[in-house]
Protein backbone atom coordinates (compact mmCIF):
# COMPACT_ATOMS: atom_id res chain seq x y z
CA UNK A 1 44.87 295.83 138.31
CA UNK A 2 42.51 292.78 137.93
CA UNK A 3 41.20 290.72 140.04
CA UNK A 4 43.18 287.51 139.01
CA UNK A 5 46.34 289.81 139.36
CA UNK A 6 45.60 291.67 142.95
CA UNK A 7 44.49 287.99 144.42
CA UNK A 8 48.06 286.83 143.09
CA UNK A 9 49.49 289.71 144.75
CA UNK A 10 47.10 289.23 148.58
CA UNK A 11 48.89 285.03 148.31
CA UNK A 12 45.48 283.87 147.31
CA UNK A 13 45.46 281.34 144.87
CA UNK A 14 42.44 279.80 143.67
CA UNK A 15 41.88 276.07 143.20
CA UNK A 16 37.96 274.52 142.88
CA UNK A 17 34.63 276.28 143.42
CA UNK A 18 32.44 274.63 146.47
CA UNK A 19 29.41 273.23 144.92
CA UNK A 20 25.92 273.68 146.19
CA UNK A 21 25.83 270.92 149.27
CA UNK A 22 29.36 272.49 150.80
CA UNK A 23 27.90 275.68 150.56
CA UNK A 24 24.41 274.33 152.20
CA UNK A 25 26.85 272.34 154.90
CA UNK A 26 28.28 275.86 155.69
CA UNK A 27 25.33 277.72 155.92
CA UNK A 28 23.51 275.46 158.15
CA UNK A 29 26.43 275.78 160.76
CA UNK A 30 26.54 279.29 160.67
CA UNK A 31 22.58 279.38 161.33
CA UNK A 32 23.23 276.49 164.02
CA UNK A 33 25.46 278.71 166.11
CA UNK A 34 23.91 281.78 166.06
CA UNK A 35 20.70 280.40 166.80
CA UNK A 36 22.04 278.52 169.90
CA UNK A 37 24.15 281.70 170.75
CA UNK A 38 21.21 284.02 170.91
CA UNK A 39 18.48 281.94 171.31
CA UNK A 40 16.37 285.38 172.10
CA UNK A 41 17.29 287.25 168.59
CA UNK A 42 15.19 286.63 165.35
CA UNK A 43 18.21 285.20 163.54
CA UNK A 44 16.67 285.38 159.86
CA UNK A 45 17.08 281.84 158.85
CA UNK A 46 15.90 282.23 155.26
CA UNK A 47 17.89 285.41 154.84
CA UNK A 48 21.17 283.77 155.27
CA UNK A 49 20.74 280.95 153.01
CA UNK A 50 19.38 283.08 150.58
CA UNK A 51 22.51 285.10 150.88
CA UNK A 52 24.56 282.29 151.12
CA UNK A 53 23.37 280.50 148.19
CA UNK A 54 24.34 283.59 146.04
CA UNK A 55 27.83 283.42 147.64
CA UNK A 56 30.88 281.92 145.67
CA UNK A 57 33.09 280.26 147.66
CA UNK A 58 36.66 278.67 146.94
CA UNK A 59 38.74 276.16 148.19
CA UNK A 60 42.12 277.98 147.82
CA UNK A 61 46.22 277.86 148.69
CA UNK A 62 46.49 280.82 150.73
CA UNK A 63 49.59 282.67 152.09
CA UNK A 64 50.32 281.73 155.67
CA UNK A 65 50.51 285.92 156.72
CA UNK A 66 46.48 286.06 155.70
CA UNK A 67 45.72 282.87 157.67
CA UNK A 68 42.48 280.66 156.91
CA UNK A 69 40.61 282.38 155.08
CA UNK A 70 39.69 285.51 152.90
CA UNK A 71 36.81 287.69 152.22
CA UNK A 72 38.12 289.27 148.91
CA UNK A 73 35.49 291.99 148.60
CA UNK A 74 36.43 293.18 145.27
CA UNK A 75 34.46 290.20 143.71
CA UNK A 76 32.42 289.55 146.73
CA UNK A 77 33.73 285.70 146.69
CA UNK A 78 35.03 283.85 149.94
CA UNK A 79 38.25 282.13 149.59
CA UNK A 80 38.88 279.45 152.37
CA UNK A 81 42.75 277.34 152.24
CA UNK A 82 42.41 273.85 150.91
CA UNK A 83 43.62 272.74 154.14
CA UNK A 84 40.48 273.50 156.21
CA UNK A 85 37.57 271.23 156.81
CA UNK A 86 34.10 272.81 156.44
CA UNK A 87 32.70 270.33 158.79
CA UNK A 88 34.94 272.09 161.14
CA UNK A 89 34.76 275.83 160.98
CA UNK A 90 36.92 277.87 162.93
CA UNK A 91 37.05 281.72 164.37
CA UNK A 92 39.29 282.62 160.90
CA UNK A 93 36.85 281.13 158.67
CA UNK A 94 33.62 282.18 160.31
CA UNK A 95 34.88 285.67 160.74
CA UNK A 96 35.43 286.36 156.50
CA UNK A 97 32.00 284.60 156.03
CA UNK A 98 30.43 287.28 158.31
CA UNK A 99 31.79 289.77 156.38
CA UNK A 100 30.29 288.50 153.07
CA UNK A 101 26.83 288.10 155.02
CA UNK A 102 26.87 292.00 155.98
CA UNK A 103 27.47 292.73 152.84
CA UNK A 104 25.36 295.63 151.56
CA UNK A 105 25.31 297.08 147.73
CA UNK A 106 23.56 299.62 145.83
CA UNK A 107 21.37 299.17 142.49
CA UNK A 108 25.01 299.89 140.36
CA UNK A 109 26.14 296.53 142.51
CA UNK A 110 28.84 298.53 144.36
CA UNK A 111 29.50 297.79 147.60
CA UNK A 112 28.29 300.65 150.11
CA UNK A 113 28.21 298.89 153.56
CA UNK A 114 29.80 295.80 155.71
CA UNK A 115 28.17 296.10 158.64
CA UNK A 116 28.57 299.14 160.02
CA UNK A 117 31.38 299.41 158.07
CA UNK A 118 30.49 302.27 155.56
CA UNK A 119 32.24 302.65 151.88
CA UNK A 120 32.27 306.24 151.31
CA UNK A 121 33.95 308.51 148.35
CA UNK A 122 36.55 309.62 150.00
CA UNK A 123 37.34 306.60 152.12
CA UNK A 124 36.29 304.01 154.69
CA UNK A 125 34.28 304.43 158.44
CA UNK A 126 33.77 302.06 160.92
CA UNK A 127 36.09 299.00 159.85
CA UNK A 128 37.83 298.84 163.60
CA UNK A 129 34.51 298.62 165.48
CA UNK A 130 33.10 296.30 162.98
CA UNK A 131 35.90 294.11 163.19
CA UNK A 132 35.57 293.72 166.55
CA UNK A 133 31.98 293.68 166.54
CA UNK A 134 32.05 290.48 164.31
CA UNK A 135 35.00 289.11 166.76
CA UNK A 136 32.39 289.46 169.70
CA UNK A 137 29.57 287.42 167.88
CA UNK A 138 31.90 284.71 166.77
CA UNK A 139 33.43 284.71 170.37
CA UNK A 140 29.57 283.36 171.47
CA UNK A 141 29.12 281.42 168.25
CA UNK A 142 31.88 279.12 169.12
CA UNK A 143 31.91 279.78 173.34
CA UNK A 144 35.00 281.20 173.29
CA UNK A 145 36.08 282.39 177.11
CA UNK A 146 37.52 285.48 178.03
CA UNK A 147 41.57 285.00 178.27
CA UNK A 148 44.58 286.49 179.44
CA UNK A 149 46.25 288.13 176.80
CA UNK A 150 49.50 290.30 176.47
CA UNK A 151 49.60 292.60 173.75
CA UNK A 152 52.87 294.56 173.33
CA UNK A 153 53.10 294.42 176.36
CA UNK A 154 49.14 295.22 177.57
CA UNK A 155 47.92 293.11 179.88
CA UNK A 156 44.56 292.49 179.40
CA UNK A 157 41.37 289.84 179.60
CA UNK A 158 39.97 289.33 175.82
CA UNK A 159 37.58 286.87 173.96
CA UNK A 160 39.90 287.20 170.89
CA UNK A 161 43.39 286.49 171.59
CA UNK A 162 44.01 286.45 167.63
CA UNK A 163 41.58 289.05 166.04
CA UNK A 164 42.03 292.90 167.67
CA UNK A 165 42.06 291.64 171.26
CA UNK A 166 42.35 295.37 172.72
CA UNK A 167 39.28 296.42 170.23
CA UNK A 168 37.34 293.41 171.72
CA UNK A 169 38.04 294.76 175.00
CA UNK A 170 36.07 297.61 174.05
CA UNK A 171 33.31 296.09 172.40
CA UNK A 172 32.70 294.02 175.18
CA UNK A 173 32.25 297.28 177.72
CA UNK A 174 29.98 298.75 175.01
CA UNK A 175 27.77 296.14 174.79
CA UNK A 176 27.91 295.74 178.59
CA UNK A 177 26.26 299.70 177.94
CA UNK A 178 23.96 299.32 175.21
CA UNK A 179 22.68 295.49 174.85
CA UNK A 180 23.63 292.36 172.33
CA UNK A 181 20.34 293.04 170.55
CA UNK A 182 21.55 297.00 169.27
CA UNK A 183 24.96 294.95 168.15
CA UNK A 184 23.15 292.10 166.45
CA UNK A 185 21.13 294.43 164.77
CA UNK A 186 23.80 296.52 163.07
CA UNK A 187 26.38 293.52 162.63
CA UNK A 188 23.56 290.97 161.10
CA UNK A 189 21.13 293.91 159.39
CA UNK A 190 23.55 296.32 158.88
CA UNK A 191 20.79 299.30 160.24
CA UNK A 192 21.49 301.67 162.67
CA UNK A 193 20.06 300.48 165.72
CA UNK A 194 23.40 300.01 166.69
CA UNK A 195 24.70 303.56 166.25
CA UNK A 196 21.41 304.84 167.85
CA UNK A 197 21.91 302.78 171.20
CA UNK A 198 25.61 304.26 171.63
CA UNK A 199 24.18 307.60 170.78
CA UNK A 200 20.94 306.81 173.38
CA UNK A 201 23.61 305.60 175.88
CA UNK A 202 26.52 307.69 175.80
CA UNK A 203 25.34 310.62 174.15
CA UNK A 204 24.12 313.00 170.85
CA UNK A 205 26.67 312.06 167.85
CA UNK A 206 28.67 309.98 170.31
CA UNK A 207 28.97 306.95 167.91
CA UNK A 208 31.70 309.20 165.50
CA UNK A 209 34.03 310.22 168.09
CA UNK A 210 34.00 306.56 169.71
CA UNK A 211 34.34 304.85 166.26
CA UNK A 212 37.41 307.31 164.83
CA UNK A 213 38.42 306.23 168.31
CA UNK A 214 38.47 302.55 167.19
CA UNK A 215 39.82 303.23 163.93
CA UNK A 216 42.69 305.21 165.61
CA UNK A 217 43.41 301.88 167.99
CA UNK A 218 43.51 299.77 164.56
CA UNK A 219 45.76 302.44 162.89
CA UNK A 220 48.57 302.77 165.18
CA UNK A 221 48.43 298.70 165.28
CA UNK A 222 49.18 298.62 161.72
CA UNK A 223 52.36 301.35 162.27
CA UNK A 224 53.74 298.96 164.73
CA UNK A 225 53.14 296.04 162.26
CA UNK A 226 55.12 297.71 159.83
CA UNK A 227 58.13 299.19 161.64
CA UNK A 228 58.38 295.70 162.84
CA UNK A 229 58.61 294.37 159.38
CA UNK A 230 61.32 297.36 158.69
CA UNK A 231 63.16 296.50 162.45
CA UNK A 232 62.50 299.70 163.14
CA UNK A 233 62.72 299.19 167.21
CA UNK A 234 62.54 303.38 168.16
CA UNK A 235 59.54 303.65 166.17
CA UNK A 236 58.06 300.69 167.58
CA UNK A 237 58.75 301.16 171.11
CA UNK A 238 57.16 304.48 170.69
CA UNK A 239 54.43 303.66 168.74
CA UNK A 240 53.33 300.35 171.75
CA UNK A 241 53.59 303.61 174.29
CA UNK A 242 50.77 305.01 172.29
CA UNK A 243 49.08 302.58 171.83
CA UNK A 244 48.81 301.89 175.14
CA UNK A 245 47.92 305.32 176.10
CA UNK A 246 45.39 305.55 173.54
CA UNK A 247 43.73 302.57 174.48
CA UNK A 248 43.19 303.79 178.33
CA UNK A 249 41.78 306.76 176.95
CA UNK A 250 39.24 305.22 174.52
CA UNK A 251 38.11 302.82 177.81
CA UNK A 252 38.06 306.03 180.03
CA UNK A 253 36.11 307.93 177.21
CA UNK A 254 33.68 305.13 177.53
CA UNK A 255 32.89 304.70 180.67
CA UNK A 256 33.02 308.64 181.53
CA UNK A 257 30.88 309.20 178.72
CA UNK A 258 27.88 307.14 179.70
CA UNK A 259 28.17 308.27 183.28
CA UNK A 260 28.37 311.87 183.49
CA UNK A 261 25.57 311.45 180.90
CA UNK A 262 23.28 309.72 183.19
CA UNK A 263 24.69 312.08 186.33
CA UNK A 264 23.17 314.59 184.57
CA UNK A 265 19.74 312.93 184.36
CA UNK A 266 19.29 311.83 188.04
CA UNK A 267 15.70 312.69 189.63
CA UNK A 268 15.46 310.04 192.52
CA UNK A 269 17.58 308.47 195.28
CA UNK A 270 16.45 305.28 192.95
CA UNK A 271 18.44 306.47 189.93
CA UNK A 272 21.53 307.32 192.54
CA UNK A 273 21.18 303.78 193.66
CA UNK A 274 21.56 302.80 189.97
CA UNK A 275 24.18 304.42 189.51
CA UNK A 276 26.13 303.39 192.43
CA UNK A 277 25.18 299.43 191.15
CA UNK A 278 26.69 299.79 187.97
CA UNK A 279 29.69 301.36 188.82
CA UNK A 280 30.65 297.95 190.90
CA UNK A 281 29.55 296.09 188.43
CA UNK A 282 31.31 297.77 185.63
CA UNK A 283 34.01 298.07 187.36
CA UNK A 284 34.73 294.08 186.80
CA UNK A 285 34.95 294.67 183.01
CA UNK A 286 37.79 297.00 183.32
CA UNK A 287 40.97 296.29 181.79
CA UNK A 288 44.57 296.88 182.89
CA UNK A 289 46.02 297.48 185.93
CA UNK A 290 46.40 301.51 185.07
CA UNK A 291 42.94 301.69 184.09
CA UNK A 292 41.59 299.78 186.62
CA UNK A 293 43.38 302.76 189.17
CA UNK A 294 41.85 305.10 187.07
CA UNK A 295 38.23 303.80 187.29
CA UNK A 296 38.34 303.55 190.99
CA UNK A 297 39.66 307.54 191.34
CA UNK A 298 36.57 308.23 188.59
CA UNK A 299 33.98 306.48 190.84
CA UNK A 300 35.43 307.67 194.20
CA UNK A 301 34.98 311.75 192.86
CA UNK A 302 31.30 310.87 191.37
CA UNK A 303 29.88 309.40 194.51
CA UNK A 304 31.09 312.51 195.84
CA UNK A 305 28.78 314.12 193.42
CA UNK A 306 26.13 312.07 193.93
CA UNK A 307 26.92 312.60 198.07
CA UNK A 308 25.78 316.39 197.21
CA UNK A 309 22.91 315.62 194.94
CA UNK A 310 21.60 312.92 197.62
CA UNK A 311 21.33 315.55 199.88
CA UNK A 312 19.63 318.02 197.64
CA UNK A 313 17.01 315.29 196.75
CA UNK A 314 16.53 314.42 200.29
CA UNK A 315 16.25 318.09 201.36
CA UNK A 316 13.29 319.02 198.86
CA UNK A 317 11.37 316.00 199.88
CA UNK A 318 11.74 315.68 203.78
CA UNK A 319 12.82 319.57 204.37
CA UNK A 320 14.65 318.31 207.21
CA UNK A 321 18.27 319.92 208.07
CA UNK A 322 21.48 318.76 207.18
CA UNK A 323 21.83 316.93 210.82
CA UNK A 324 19.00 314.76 209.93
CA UNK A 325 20.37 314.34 206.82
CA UNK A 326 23.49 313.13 207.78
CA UNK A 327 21.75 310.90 210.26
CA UNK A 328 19.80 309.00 207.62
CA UNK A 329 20.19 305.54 206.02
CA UNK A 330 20.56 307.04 202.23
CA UNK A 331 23.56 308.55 202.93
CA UNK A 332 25.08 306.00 205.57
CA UNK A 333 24.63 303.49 202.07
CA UNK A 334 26.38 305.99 199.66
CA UNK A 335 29.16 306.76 202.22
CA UNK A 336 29.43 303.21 202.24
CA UNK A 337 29.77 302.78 198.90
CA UNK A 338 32.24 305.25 198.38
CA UNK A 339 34.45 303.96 200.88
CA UNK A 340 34.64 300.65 199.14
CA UNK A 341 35.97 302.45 195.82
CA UNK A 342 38.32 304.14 197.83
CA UNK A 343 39.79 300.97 199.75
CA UNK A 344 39.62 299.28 196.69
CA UNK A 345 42.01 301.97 195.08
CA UNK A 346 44.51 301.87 197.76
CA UNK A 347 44.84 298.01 198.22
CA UNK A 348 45.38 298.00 194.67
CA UNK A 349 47.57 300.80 195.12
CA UNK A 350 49.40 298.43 197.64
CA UNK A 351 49.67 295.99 195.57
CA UNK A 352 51.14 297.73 192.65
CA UNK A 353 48.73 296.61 190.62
């Protein structure tokens, strides 16, 4: 099928090319918000109007069911609806002109990498995490807030109510984890840094398992999209259950990951006392009532843990009994600590969530 055909068939239909100053208009927002966004990153300036003034862009009539805009990577062009104004971008259009700027292709000219989206032989990895890393850097471009979002029925806090909210959810713990800079990096240079962080982070090879775990997220969305379009209602109630189930055990996988990884590490009552910070803190980024209940059990048994391993630490380095022990300030703050997980659990508990 040719391209003239297959963008007749997507709802795209093709009216004028942008000339050069449009184009230049464009670019200069996109370089405007990122800069302001991440005023600490070396966004490469030159870079993206050098990219950008390779682009093709049209002014197009596109189907309603694709929205605003389309990155038709086929033909590498960027197809925006007649009825937007470039002076004006929006999350739809800045999210397909992303895409086009992570753009990757070998010597032959065929496309090999979005991102850290990777075009492979035998098929596509890393389109779900990409997605919603490209929804998190638009969601600071244009200072969009986090808000309260029900999807099928999850009730969650997102920075993209349209594009992959539950995905975003993720994103946004991850880069809690590993830092904007590692996203930027593999969003905007399309290296690994990114992949290394999660691996640095969470663990060795950790970045396949948690992006199949994305892509699994994205693939049972697109089963419930289309027994909805064939009124299938048993498949679809069944299919929201797991998605819903899935989705509290990709956030569990995440946050278990990264800190039975550093439980294992611990030296010092100072990296205890880390530990015990960032569980409260990350505890504020977690996302539905279940897993929120969940969470709190997870951080009530690993201060346990860390209850023994305080003890051990303080042992070897005062050799003072267990009575002392007991006695002392270290543990008074991590018994503490643990009882505010636990009476956090059950006044949730309480409250039914």
């Amino acid at each position: 099928m040719n391209i003239t055909k297959e963008l007749e068939k997507s709802g795209i239909e093709p009216v004028r090319q942008l000339d050069f100053n449009e184009i230049y208009k464009i670019s200069r927002k996109i370089i405007e918000l990122l800069k302001n966004s991440f005023p600490n990153y070396d966004i490469k300036e030159e870079e993206i109007l050098k990219k950008m003034f390779q682009s093709k862009i049209y002014y197009a009539n596109i189907s309603q069911n694709i929205g605003k805009a389309s990155y038709f990577y086929k033909n590498s062009v960027i197809y925006i609806d007649t009825q937007v104004d470039i002076n004006n971008l929006d999350e739809y259009v800045i999210h397909e002109i992303m895409h086009y700027l992570q753009e990757e292709k070998d010597e032959k000219g065929k496309l090999i990498k979005i991102g850290i989206c990777k075009f492979k032989e035998f098929g596509i990895s890393g389109f779900a995490i990409n997605e919603a890393a490209i929804q998190y850097i638009i969601s600071k471009m244009l200072n969009i807030k986090k808000n309260d979002v029900s999807f099928f029925g999850i009730e969650v806090k997102t920075i993209s109510k349209h594009y992959y909210p539950l995905l975003s959810v993720l994103i946004d713990q991850i880069v809690y984890i590993v830092g904007e800079e590692a996203l930027l990096d593999g969003i905007l240079k399309s290296n690994n840094n990114f992949e290394n962080a999660i691996n640095k982070y969470y663990g060795y090879e950790e970045y396949n398992h948690i992006q199949k775990k994305f892509d699994n997220l994205l693939d049972i969305r697109q089963k419930i999209k289309k027994s909805i379009e064939e009124k299938n209602n048993t498949g679809k109630e069944q299919l929201i259950i797991k998605l819903k189930k899935n989705f509290l055990e990709t956030q569990k996988y995440l946050y278990t990951k990264y800190f039975n990884y550093y439980l294992e590490i611990i030296e010092n009552i100072k990296d205890i006392d880390e530990i015990k910070k960032e569980l409260n803190e990350y505890s504020k980024i977690i996302q539905t009532q279940e897993g929120l209940k969940e969470f709190y059990e997870y951080a009530s048994n690993l201060i346990e843990i860390m209850d023994r391993k305080s003890i051990n630490i303080y042992r070897k380095n005062t050799k003072n009994n267990l009575a002392v022990i007991s006695n002392s300030r270290i543990l008074k703050i991590i018994k503490y600590i643990k009882n505010f997980f636990i009476k956090n659990k059950y006044k949730n508990e309480e409250n039914k969530f």
